[in-house]
PDB file of N, CA and C in Angstrom:
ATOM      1  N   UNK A   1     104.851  55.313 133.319  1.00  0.00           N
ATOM      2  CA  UNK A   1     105.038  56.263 134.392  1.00  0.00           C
ATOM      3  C   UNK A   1     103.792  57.138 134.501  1.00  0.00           C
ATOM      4  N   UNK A   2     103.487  57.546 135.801  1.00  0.00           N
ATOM      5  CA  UNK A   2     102.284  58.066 135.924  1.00  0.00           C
ATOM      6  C   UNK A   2     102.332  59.404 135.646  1.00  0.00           C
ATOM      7  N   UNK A   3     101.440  60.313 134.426  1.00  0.00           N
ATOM      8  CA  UNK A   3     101.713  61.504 134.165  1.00  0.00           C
ATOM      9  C   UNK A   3     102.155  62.730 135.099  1.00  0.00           C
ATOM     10  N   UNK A   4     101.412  62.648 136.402  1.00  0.00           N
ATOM     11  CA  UNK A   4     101.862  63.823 137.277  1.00  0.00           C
ATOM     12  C   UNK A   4     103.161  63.493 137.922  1.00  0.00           C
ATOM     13  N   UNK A   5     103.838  62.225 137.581  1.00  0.00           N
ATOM     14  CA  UNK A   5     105.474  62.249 138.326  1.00  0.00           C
ATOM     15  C   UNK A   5     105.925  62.732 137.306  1.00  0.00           C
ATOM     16  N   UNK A   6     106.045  62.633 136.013  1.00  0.00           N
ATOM     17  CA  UNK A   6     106.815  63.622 134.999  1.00  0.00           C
ATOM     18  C   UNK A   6     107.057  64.870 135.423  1.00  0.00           C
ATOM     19  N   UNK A   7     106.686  65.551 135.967  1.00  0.00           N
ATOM     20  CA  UNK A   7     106.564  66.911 136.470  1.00  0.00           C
ATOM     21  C   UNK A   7     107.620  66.887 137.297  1.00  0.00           C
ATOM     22  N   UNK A   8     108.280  65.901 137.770  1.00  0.00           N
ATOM     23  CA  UNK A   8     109.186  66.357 139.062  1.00  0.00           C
ATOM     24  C   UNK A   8     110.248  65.340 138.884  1.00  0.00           C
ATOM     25  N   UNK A   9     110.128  64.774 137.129  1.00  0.00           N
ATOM     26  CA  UNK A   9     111.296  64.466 136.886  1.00  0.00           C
ATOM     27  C   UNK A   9     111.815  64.676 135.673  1.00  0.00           C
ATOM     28  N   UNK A  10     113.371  64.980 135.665  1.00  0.00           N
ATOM     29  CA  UNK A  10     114.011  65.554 134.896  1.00  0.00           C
ATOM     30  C   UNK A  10     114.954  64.566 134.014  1.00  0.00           C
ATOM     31  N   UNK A  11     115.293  64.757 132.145  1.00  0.00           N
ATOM     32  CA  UNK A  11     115.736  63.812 131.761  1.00  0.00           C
ATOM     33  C   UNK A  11     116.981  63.643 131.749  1.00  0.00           C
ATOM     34  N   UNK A  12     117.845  62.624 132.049  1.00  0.00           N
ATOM     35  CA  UNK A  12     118.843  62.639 132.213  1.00  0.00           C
ATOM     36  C   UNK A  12     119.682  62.751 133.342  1.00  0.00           C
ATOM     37  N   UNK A  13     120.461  62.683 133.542  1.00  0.00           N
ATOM     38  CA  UNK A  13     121.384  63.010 135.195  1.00  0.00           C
ATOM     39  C   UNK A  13     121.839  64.797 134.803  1.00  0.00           C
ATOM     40  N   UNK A  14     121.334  65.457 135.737  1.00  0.00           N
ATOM     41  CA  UNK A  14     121.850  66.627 136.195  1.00  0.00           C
ATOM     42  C   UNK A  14     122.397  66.767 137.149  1.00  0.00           C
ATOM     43  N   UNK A  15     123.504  67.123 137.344  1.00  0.00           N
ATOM     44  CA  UNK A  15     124.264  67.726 138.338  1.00  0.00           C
ATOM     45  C   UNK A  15     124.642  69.272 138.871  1.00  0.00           C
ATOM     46  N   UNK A  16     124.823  69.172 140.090  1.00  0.00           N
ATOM     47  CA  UNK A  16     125.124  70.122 140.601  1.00  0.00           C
ATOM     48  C   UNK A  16     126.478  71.004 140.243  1.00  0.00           C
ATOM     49  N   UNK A  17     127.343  70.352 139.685  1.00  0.00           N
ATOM     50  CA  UNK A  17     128.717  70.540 138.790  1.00  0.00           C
ATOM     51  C   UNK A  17     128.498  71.419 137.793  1.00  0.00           C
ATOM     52  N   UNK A  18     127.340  71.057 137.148  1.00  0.00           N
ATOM     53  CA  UNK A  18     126.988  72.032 135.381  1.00  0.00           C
ATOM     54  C   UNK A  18     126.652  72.950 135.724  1.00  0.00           C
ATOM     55  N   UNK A  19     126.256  74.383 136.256  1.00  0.00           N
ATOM     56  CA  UNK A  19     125.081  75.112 136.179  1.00  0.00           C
ATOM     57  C   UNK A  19     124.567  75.457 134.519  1.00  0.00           C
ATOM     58  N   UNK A  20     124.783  75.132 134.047  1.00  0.00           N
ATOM     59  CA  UNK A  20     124.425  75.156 132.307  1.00  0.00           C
ATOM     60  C   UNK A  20     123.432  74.326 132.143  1.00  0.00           C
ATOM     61  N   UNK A  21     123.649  72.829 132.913  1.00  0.00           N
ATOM     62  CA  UNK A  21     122.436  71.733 132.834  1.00  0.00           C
ATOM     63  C   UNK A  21     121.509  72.289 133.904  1.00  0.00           C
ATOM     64  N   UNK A  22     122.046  72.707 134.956  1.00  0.00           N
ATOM     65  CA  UNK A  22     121.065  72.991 135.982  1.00  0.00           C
ATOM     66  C   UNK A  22     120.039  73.938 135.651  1.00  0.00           C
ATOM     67  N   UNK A  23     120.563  74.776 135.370  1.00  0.00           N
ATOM     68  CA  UNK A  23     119.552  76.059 135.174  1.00  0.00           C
ATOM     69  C   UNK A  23     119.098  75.801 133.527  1.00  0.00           C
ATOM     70  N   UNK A  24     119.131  74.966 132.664  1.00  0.00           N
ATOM     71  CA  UNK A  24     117.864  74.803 131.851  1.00  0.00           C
ATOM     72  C   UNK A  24     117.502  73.376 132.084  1.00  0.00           C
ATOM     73  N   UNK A  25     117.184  73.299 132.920  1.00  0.00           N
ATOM     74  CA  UNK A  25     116.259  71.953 133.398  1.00  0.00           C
ATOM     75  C   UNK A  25     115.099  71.813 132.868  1.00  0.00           C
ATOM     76  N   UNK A  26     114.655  70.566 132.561  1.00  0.00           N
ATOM     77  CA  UNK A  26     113.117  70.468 132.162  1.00  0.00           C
ATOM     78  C   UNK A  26     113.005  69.106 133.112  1.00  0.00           C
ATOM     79  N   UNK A  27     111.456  69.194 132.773  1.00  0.00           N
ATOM     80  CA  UNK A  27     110.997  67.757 133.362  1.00  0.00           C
ATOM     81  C   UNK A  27     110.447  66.443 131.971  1.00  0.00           C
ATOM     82  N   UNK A  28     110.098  65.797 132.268  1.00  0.00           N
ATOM     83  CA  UNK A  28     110.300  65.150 131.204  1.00  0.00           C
ATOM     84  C   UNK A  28     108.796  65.292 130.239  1.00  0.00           C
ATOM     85  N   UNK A  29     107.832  65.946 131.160  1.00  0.00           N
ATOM     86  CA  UNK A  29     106.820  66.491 130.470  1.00  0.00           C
ATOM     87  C   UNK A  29     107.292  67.436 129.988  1.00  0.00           C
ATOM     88  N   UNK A  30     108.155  68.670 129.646  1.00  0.00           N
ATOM     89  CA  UNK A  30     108.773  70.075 129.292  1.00  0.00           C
ATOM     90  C   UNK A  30     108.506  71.214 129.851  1.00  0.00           C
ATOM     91  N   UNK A  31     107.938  71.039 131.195  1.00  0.00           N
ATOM     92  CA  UNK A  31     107.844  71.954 132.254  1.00  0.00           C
ATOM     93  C   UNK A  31     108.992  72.343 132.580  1.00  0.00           C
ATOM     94  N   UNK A  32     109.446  74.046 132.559  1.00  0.00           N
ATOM     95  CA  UNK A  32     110.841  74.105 132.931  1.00  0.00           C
ATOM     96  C   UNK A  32     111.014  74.963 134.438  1.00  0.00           C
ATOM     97  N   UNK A  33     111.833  73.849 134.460  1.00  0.00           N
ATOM     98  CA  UNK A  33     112.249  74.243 136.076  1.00  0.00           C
ATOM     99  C   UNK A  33     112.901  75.419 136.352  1.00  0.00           C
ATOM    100  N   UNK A  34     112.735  76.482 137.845  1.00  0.00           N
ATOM    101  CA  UNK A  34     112.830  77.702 137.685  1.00  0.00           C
ATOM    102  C   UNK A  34     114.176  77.214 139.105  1.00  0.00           C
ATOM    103  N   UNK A  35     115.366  77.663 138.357  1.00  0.00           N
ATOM    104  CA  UNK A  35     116.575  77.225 139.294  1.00  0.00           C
ATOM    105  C   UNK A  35     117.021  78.640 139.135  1.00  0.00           C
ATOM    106  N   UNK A  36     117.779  78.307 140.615  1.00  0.00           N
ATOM    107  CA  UNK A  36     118.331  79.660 141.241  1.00  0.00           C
ATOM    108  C   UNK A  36     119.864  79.423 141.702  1.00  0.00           C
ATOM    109  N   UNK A  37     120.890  79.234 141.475  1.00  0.00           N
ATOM    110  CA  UNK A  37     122.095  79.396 141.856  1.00  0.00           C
ATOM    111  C   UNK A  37     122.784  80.218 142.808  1.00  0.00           C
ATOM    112  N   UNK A  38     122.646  80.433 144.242  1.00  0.00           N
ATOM    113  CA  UNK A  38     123.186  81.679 144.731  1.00  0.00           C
ATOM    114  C   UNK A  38     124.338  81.006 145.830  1.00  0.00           C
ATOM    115  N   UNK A  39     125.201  81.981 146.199  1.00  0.00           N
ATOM    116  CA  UNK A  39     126.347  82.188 147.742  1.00  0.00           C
ATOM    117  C   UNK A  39     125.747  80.770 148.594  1.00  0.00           C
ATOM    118  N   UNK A  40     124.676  80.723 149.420  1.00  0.00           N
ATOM    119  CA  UNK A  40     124.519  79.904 149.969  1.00  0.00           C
ATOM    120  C   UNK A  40     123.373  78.625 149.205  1.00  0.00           C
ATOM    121  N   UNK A  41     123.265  78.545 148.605  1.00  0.00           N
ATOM    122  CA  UNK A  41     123.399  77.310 148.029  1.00  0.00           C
ATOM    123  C   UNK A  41     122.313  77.181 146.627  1.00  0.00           C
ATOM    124  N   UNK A  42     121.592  76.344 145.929  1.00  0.00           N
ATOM    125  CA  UNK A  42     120.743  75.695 144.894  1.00  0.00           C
ATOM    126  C   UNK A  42     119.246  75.980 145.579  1.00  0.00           C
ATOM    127  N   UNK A  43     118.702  76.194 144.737  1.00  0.00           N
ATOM    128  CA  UNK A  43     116.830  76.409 144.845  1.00  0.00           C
ATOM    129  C   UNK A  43     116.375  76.093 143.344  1.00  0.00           C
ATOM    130  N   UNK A  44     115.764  75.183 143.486  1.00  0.00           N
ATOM    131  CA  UNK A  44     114.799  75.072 142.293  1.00  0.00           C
ATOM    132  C   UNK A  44     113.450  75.294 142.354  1.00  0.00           C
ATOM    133  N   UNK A  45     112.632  75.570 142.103  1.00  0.00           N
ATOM    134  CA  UNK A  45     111.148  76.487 142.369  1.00  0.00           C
ATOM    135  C   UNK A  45     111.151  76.874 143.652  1.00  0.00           C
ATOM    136  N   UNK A  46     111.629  77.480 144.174  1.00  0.00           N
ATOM    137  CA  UNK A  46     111.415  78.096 145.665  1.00  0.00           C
ATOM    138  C   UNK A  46     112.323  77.181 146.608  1.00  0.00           C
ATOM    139  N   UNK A  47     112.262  76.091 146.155  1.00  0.00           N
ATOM    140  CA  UNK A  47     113.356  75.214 147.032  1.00  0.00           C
ATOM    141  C   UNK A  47     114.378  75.408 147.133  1.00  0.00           C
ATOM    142  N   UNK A  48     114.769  75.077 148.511  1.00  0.00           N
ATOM    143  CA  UNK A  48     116.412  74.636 148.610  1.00  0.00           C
ATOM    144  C   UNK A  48     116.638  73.569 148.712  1.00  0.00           C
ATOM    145  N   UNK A  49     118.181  73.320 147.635  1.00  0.00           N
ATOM    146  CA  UNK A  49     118.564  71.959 147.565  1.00  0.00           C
ATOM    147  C   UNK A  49     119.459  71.756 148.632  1.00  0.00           C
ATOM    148  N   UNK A  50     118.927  70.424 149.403  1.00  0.00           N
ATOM    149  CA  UNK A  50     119.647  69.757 150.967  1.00  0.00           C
ATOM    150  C   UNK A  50     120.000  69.068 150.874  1.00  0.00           C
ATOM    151  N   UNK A  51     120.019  68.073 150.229  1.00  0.00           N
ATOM    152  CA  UNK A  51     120.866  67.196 149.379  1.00  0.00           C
ATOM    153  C   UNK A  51     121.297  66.513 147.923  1.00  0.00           C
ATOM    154  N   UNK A  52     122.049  67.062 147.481  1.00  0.00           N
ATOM    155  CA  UNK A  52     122.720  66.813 146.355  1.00  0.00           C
ATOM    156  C   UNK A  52     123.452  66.069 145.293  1.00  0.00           C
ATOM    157  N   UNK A  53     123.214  65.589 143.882  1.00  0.00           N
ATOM    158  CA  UNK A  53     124.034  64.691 143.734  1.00  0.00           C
ATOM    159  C   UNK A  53     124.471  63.322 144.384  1.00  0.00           C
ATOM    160  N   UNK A  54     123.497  62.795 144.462  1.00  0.00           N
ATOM    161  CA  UNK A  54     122.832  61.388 144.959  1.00  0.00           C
ATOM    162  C   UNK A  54     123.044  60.246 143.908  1.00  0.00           C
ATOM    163  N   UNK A  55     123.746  60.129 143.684  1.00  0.00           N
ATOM    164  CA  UNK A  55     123.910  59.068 142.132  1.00  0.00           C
ATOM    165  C   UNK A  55     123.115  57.887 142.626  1.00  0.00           C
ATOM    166  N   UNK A  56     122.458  57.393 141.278  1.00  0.00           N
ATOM    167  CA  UNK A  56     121.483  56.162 141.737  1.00  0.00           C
ATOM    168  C   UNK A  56     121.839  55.592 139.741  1.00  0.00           C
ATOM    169  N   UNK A  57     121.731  54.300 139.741  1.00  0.00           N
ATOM    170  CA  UNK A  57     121.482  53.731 138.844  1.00  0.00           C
ATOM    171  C   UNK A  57     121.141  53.950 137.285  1.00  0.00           C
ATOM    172  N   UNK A  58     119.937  54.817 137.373  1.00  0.00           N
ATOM    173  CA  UNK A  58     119.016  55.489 136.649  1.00  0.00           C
ATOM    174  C   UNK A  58     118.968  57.406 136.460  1.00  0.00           C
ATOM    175  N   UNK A  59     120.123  57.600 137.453  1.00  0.00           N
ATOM    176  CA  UNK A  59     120.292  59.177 137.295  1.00  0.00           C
ATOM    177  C   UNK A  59     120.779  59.905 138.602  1.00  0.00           C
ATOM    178  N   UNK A  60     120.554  61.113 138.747  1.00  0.00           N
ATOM    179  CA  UNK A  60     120.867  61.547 140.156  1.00  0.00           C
ATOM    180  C   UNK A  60     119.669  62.609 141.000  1.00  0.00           C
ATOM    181  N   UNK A  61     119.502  61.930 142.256  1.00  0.00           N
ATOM    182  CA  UNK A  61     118.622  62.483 143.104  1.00  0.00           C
ATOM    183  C   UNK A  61     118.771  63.729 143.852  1.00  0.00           C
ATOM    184  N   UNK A  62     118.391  64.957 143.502  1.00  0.00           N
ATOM    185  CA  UNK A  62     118.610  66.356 144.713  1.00  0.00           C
ATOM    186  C   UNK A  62     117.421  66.158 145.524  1.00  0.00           C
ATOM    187  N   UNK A  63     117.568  66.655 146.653  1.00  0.00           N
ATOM    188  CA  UNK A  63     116.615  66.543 147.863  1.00  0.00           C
ATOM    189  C   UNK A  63     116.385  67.768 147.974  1.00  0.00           C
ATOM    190  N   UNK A  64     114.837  68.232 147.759  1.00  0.00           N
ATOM    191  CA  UNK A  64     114.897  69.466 148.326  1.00  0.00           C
ATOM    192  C   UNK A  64     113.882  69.902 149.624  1.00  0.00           C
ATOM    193  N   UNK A  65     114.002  70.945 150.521  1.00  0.00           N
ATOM    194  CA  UNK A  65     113.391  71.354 151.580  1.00  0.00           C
ATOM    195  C   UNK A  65     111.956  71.355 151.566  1.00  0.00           C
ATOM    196  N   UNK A  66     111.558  71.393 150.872  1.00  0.00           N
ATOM    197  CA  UNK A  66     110.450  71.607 150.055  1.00  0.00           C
ATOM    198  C   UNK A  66     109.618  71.275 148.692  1.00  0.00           C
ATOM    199  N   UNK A  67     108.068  71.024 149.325  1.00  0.00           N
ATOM    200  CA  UNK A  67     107.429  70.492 148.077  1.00  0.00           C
ATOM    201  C   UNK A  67     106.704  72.013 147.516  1.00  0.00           C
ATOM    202  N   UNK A  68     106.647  71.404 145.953  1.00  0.00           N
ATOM    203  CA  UNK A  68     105.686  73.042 145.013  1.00  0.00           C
ATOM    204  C   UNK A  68     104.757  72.325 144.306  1.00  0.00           C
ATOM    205  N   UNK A  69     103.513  72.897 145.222  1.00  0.00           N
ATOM    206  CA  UNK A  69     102.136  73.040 144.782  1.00  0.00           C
ATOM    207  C   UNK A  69     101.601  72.935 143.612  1.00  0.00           C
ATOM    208  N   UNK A  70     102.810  74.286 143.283  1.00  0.00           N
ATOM    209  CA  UNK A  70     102.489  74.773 141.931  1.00  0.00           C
ATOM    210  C   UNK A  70     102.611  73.317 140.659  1.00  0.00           C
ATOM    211  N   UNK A  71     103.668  72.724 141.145  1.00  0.00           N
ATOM    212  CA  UNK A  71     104.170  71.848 139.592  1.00  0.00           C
ATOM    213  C   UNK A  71     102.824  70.995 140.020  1.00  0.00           C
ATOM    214  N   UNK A  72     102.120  70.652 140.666  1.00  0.00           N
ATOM    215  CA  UNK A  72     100.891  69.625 140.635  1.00  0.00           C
ATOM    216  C   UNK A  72      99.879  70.784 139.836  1.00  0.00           C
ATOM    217  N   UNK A  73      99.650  71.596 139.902  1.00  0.00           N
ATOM    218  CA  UNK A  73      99.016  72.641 139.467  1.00  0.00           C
ATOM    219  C   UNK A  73      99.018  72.488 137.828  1.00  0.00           C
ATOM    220  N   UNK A  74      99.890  73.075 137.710  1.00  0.00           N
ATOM    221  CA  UNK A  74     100.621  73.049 136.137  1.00  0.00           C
ATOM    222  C   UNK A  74     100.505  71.272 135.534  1.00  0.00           C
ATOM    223  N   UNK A  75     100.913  70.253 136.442  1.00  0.00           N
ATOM    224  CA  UNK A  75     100.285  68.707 135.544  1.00  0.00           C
ATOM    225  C   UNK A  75      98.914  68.812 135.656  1.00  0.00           C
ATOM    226  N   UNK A  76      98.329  68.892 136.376  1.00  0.00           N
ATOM    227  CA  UNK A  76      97.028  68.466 136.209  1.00  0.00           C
ATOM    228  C   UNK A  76      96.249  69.672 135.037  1.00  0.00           C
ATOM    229  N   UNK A  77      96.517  70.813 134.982  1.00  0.00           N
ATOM    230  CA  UNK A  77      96.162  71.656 133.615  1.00  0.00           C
ATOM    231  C   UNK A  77      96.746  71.040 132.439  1.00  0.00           C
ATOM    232  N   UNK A  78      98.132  70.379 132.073  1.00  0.00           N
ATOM    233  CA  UNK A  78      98.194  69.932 131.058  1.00  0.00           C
ATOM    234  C   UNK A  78      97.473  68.641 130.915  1.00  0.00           C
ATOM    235  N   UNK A  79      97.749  67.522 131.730  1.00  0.00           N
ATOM    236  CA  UNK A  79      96.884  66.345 131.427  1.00  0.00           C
ATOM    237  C   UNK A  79      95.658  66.687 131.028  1.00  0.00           C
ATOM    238  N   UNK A  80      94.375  68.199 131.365  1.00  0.00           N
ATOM    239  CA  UNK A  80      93.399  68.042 131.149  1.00  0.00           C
ATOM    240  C   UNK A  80      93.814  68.236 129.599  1.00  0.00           C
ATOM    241  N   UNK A  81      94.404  69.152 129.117  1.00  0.00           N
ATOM    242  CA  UNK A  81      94.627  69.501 128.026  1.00  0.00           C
ATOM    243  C   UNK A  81      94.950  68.764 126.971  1.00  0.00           C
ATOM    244  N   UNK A  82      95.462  67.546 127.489  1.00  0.00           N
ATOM    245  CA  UNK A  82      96.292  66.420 126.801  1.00  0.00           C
ATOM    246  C   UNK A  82      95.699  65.369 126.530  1.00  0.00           C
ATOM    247  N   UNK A  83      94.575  65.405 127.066  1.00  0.00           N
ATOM    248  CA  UNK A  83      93.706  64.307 127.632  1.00  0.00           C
ATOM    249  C   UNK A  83      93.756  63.328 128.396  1.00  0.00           C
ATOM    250  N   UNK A  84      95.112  63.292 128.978  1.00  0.00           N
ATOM    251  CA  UNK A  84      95.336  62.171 129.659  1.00  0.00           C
ATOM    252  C   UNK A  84      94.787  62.066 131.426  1.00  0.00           C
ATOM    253  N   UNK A  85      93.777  62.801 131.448  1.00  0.00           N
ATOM    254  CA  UNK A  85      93.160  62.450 132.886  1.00  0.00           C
ATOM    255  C   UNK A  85      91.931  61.466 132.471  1.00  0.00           C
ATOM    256  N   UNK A  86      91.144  60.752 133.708  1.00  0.00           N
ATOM    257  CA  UNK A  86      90.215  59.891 133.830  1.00  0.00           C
ATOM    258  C   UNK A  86      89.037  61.109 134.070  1.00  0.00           C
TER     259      UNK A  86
END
């Protein structure tokens, strides 16, 4: 798997059901995801979640409104760190 998709994926199936799993989310690099639980609905880094609980094969897919900058930000500082860039 290519190091900067780690960043925007999380291990295991999380659901929208737990907020216990939700809100300590990691990615599978150990970047932790900054989730927000409120009245009108799920945000994970600034996002809102638009679609939810997507079961697939291999885990479950949230859709969110929005892409973050930031988590490309944050892989590409660790890969340098890690060494794993070209």
């Amino acid at each position: 798997m290519n190091f900067l998709m780690g960043h925007y994926i999380a291990r295991g199936s999380i659901g929208t059901d737990d907020p216990a799993d939700l809100l300590s989310a990691k990615t599978i690099v150990g970047v932790k995801l900054r989730t927000d639980i409120r009245n009108e609905g799920s945000y994970v880094n600034g996002a809102k979640v638009t679609g939810a609980d997507i079961r697939c094969a291999n885990g479950t897919i949230h859709v969110l409104d929005s892409f973050d900058p930031g988590l490309v930000h944050d892989a590409v500082a660790m890969a340098r760190t890690s060494g794993k860039t070209k």
